[in-house]
PDB file of N, CA and C in Angstrom:
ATOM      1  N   UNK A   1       0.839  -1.164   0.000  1.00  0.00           N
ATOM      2  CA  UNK A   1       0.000   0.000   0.000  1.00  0.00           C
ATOM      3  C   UNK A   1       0.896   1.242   0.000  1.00  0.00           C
ATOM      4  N   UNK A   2       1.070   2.032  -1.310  1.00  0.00           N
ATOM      5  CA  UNK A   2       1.588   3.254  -1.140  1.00  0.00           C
ATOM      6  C   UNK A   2       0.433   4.458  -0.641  1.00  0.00           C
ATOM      7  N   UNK A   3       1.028   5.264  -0.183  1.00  0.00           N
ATOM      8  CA  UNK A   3       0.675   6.253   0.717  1.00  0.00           C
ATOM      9  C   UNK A   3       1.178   8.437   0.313  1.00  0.00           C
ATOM     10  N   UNK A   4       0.491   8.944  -0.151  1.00  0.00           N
ATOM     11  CA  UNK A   4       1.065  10.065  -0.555  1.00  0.00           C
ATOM     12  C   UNK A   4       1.261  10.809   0.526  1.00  0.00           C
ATOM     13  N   UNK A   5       1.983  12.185   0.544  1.00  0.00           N
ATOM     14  CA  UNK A   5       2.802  13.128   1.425  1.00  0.00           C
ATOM     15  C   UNK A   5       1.037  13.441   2.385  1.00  0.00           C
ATOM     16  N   UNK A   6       1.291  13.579   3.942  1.00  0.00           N
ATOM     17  CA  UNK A   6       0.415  13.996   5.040  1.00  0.00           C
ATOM     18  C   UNK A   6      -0.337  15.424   4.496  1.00  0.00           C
ATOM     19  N   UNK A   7      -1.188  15.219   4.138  1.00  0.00           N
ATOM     20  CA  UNK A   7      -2.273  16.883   3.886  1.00  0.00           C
ATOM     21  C   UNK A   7      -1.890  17.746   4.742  1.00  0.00           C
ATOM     22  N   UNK A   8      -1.834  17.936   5.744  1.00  0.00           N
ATOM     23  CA  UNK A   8      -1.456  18.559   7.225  1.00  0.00           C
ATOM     24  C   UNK A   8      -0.409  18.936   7.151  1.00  0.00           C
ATOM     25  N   UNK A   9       0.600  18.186   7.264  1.00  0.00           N
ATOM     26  CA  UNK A   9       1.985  18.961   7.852  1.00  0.00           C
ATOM     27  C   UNK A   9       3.172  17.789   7.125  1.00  0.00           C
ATOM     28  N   UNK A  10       2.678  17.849   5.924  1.00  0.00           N
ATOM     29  CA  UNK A  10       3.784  16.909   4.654  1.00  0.00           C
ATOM     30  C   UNK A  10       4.796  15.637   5.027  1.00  0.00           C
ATOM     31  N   UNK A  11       4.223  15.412   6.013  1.00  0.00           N
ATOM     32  CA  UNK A  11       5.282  14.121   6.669  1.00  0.00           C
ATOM     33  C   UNK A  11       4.898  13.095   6.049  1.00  0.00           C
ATOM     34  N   UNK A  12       5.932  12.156   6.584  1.00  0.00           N
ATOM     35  CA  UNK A  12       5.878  10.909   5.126  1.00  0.00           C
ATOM     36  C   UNK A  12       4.447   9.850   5.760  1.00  0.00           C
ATOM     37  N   UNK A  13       3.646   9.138   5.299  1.00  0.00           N
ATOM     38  CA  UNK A  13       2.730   8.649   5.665  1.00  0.00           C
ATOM     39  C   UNK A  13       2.711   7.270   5.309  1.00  0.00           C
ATOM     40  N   UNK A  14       3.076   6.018   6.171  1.00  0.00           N
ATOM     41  CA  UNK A  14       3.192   4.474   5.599  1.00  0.00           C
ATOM     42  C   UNK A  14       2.175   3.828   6.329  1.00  0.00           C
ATOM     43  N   UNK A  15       2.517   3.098   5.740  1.00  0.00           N
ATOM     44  CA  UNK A  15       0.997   1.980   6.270  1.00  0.00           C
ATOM     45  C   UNK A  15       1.506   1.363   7.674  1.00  0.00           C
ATOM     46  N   UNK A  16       0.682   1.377   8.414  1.00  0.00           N
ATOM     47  CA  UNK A  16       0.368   0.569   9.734  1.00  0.00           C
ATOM     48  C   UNK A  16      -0.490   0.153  10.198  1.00  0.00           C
ATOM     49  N   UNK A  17      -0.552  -0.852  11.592  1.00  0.00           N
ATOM     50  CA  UNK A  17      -1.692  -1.672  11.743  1.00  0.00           C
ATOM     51  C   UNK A  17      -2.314  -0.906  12.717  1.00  0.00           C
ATOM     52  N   UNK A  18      -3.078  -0.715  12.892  1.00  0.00           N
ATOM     53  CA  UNK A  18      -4.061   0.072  14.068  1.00  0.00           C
ATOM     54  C   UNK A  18      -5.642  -0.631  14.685  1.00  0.00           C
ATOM     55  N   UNK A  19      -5.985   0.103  15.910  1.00  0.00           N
ATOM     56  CA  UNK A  19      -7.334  -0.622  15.992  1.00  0.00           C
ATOM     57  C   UNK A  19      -8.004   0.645  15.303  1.00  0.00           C
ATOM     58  N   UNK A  20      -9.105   0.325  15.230  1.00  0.00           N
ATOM     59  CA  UNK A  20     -10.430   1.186  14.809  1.00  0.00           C
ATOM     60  C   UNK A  20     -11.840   0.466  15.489  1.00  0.00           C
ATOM     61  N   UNK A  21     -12.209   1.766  15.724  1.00  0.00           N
ATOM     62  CA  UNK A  21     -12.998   1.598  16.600  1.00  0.00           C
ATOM     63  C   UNK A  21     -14.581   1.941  15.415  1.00  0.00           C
ATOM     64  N   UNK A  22     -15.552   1.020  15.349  1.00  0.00           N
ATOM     65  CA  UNK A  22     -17.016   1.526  14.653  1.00  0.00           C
ATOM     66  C   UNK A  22     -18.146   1.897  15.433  1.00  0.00           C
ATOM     67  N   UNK A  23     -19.165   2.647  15.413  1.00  0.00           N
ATOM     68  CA  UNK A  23     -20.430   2.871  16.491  1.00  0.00           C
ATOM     69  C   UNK A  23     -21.173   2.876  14.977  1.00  0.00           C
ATOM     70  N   UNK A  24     -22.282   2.014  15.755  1.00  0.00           N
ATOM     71  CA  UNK A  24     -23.038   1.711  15.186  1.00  0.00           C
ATOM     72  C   UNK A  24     -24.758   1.832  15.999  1.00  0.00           C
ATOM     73  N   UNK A  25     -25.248   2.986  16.469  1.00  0.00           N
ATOM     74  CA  UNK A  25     -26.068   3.236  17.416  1.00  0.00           C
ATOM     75  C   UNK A  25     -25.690   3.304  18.869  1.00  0.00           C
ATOM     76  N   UNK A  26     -26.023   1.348  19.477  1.00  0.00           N
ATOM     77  CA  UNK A  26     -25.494   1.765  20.925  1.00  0.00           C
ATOM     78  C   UNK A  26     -24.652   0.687  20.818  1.00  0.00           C
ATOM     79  N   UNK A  27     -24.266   0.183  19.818  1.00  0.00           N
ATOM     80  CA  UNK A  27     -23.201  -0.998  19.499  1.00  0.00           C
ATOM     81  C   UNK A  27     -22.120  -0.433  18.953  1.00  0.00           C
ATOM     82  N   UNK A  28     -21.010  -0.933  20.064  1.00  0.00           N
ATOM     83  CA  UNK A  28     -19.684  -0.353  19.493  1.00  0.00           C
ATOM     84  C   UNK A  28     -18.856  -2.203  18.859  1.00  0.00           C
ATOM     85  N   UNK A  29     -18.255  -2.021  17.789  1.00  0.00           N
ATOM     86  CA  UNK A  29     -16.937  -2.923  17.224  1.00  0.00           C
ATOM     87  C   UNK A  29     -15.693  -2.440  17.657  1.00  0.00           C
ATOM     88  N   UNK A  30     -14.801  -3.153  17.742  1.00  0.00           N
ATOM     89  CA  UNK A  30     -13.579  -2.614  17.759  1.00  0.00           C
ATOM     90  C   UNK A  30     -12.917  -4.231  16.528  1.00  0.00           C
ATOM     91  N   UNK A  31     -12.359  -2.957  15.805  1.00  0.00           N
ATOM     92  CA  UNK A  31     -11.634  -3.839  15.034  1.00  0.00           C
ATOM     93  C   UNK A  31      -9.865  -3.722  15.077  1.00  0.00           C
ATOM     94  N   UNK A  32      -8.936  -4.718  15.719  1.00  0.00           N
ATOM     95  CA  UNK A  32      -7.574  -4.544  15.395  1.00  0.00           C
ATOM     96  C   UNK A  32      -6.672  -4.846  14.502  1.00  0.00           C
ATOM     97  N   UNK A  33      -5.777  -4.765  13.861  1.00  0.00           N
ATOM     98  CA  UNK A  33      -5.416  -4.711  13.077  1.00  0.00           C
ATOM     99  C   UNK A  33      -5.026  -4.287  11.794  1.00  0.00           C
ATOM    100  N   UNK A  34      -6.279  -3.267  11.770  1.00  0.00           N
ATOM    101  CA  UNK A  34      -6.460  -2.875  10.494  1.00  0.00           C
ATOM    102  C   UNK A  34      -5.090  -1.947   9.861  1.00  0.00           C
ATOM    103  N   UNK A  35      -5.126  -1.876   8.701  1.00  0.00           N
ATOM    104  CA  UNK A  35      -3.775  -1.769   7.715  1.00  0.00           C
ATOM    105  C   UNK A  35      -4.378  -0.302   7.145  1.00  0.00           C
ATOM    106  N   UNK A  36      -3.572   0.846   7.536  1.00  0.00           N
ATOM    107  CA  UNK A  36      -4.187   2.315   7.546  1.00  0.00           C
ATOM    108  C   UNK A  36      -2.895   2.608   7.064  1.00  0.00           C
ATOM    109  N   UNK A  37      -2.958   4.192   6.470  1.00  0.00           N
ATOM    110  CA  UNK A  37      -1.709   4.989   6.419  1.00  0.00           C
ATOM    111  C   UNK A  37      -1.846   6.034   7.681  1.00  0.00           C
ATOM    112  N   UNK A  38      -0.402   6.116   8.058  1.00  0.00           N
ATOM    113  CA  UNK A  38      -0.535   6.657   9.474  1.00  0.00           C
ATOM    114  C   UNK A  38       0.922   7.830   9.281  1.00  0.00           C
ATOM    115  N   UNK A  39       0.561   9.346   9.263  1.00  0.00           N
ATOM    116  CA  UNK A  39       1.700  10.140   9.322  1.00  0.00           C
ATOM    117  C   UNK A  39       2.824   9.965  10.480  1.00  0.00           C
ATOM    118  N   UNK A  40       3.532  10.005   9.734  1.00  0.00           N
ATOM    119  CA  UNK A  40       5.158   9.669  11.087  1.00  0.00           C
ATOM    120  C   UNK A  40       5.325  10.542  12.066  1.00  0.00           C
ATOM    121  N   UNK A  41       4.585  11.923  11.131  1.00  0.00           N
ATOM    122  CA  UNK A  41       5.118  13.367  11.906  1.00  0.00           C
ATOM    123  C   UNK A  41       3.667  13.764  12.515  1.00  0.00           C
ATOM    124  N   UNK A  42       2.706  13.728  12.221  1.00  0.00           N
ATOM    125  CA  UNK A  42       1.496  14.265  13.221  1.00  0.00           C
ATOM    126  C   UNK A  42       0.346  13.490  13.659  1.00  0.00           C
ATOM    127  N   UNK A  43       0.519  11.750  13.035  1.00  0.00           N
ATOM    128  CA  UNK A  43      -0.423  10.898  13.313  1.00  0.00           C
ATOM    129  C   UNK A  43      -1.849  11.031  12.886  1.00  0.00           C
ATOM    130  N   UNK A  44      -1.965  11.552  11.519  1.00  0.00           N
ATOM    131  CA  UNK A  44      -3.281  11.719  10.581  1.00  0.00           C
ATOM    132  C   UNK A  44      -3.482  10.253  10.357  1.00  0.00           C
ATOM    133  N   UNK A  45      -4.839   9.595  10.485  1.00  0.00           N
ATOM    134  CA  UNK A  45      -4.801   7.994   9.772  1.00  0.00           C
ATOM    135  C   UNK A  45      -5.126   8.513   8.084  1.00  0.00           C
ATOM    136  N   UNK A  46      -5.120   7.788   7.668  1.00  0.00           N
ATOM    137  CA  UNK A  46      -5.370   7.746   5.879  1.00  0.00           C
ATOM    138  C   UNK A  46      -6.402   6.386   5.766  1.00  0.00           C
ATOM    139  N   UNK A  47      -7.617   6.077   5.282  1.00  0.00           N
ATOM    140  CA  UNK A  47      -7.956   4.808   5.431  1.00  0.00           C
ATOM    141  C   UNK A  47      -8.359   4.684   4.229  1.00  0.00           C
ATOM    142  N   UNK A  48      -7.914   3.536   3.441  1.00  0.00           N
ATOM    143  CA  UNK A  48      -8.190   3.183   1.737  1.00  0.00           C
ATOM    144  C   UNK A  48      -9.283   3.289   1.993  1.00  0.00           C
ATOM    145  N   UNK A  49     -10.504   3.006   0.701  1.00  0.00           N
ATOM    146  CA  UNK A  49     -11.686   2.715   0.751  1.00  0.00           C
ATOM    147  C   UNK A  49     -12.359   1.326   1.191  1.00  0.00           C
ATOM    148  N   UNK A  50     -11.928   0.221   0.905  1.00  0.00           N
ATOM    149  CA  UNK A  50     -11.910  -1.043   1.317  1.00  0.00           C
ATOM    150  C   UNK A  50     -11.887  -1.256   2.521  1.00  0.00           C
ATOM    151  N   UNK A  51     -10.856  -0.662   3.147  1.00  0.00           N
ATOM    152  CA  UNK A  51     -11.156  -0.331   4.775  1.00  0.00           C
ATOM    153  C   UNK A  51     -12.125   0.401   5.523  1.00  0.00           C
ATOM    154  N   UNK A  52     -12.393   1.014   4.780  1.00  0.00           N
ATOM    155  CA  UNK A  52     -13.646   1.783   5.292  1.00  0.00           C
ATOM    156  C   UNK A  52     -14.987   0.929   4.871  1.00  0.00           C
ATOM    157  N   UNK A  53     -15.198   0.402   3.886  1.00  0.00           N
ATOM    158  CA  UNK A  53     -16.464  -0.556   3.880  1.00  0.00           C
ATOM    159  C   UNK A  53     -16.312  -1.952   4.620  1.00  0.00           C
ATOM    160  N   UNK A  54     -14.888  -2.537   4.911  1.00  0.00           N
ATOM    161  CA  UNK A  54     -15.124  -3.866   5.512  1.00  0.00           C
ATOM    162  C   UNK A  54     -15.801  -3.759   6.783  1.00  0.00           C
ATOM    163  N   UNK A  55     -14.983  -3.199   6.901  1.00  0.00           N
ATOM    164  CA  UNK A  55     -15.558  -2.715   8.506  1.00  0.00           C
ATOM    165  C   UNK A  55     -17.352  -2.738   8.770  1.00  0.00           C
ATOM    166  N   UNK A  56     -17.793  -1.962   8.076  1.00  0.00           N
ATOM    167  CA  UNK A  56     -19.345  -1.450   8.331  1.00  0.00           C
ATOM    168  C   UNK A  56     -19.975  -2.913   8.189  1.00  0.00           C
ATOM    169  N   UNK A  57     -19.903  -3.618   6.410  1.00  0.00           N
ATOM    170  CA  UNK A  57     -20.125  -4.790   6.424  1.00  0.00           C
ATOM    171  C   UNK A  57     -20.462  -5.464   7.369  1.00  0.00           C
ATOM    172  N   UNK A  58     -18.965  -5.872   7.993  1.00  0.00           N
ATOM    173  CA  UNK A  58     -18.897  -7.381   9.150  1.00  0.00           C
ATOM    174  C   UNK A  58     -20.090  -6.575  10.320  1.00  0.00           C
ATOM    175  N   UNK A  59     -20.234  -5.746  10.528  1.00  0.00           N
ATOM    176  CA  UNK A  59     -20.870  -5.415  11.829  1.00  0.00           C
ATOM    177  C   UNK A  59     -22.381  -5.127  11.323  1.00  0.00           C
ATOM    178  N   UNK A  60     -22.424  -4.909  10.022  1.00  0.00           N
ATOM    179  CA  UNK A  60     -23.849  -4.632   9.817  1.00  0.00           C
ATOM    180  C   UNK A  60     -24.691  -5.858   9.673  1.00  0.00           C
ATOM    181  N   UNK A  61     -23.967  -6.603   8.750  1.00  0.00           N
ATOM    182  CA  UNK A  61     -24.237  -8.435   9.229  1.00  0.00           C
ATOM    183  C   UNK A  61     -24.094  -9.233  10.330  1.00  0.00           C
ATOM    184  N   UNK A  62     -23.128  -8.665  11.498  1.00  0.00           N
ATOM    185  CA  UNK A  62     -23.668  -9.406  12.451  1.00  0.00           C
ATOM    186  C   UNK A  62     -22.559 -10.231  12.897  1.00  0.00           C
ATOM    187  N   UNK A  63     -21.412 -10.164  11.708  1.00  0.00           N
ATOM    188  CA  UNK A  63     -20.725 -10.798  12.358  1.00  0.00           C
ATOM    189  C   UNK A  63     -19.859 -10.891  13.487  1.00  0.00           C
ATOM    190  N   UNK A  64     -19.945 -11.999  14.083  1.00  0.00           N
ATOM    191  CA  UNK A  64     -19.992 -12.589  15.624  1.00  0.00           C
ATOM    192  C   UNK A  64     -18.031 -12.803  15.223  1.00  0.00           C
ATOM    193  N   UNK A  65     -17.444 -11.533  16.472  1.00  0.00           N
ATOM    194  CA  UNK A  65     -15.925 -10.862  16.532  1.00  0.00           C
ATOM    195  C   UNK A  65     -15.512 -12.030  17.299  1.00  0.00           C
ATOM    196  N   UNK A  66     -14.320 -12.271  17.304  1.00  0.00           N
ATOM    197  CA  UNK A  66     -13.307 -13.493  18.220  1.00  0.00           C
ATOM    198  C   UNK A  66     -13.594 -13.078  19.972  1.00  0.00           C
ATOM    199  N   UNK A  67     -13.824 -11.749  20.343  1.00  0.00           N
ATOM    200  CA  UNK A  67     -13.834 -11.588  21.696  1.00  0.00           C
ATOM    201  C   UNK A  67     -14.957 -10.706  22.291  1.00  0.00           C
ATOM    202  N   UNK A  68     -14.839 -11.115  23.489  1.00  0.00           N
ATOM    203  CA  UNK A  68     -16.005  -9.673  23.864  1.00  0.00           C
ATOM    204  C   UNK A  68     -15.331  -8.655  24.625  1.00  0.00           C
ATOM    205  N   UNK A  69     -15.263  -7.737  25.074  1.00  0.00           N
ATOM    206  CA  UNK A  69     -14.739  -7.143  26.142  1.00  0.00           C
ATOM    207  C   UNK A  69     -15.964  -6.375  27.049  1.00  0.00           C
ATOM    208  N   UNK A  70     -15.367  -5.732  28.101  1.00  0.00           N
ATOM    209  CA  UNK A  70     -16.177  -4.415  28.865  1.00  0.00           C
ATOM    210  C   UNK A  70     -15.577  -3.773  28.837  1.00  0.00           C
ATOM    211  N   UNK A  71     -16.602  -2.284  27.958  1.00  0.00           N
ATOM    212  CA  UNK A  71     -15.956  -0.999  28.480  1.00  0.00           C
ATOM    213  C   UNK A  71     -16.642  -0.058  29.635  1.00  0.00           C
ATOM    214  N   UNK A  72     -15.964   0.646  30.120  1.00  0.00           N
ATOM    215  CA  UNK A  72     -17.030   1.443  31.137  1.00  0.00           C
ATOM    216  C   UNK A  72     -17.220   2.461  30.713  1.00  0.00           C
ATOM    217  N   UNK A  73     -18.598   2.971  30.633  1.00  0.00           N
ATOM    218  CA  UNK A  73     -19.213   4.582  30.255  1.00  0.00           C
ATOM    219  C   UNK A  73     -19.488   5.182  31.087  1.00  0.00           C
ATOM    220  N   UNK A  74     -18.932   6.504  31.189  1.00  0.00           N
ATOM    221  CA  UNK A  74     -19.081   7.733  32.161  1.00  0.00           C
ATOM    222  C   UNK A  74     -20.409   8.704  30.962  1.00  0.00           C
ATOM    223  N   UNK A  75     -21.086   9.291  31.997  1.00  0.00           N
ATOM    224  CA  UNK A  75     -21.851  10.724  31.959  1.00  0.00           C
ATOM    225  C   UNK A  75     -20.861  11.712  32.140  1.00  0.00           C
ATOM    226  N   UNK A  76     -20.575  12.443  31.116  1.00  0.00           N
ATOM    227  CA  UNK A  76     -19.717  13.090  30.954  1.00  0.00           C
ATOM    228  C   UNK A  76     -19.557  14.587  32.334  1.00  0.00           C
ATOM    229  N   UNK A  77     -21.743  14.670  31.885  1.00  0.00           N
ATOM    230  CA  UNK A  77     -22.033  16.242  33.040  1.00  0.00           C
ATOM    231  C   UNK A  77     -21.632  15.738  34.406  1.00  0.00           C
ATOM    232  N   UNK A  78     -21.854  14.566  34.348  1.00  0.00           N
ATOM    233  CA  UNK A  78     -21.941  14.093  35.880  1.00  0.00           C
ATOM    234  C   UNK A  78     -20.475  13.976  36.179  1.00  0.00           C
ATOM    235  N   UNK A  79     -19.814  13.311  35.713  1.00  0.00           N
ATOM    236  CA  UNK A  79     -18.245  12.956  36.244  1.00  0.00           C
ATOM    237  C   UNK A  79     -17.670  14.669  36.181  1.00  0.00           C
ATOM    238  N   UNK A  80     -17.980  15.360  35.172  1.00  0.00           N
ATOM    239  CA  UNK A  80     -17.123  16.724  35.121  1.00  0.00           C
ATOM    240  C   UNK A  80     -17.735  17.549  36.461  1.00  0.00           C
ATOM    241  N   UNK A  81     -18.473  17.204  37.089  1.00  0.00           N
ATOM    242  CA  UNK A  81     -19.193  18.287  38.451  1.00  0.00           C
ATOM    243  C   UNK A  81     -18.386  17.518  39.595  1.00  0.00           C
ATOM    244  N   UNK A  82     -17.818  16.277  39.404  1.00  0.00           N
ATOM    245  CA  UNK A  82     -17.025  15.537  40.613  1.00  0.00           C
ATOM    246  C   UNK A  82     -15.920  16.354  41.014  1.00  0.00           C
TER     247      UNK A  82
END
């Protein structure tokens, strides 16, 4: 996967693996691995197009991910008045 100069701040931009995270209402995916262009110098992701539709796909069908996890959700008003 070649990768052209960072829009932002012209740093060189190569491919790396990253998670990405999808919301999908009140359903979150987390997908790892995924193969992005990622600036060296300011950390812009770049995501082909293919990457951007697999993603939606697997989760819009349903498909059943290798793990589950827990995350914990804060109320943002509430924790910021603590």
């Amino acid at each position: 996967m070649k990768f052209d100069r960072c829009e932002y701040c012209k740093g060189a931009v190569k491919a790396r693996r990253v998670t990405v995270d999808l919301r999908r209402g009140k359903q979150l995916c987390v997908f790892r691995n995924v193969t992005v262009g990622v600036c060296g110098q300011c950390g812009e992701r770049y995501y082909p197009g293919p990457v951007l539709e697999r993603p939606e796909e697997l989760a819009r069908h349903g498909i059943n991910g290798s793990k589950t996890i827990k995350v914990p959700t804060f109320d943002y008003a509430v924790a910021s008045r603590a």
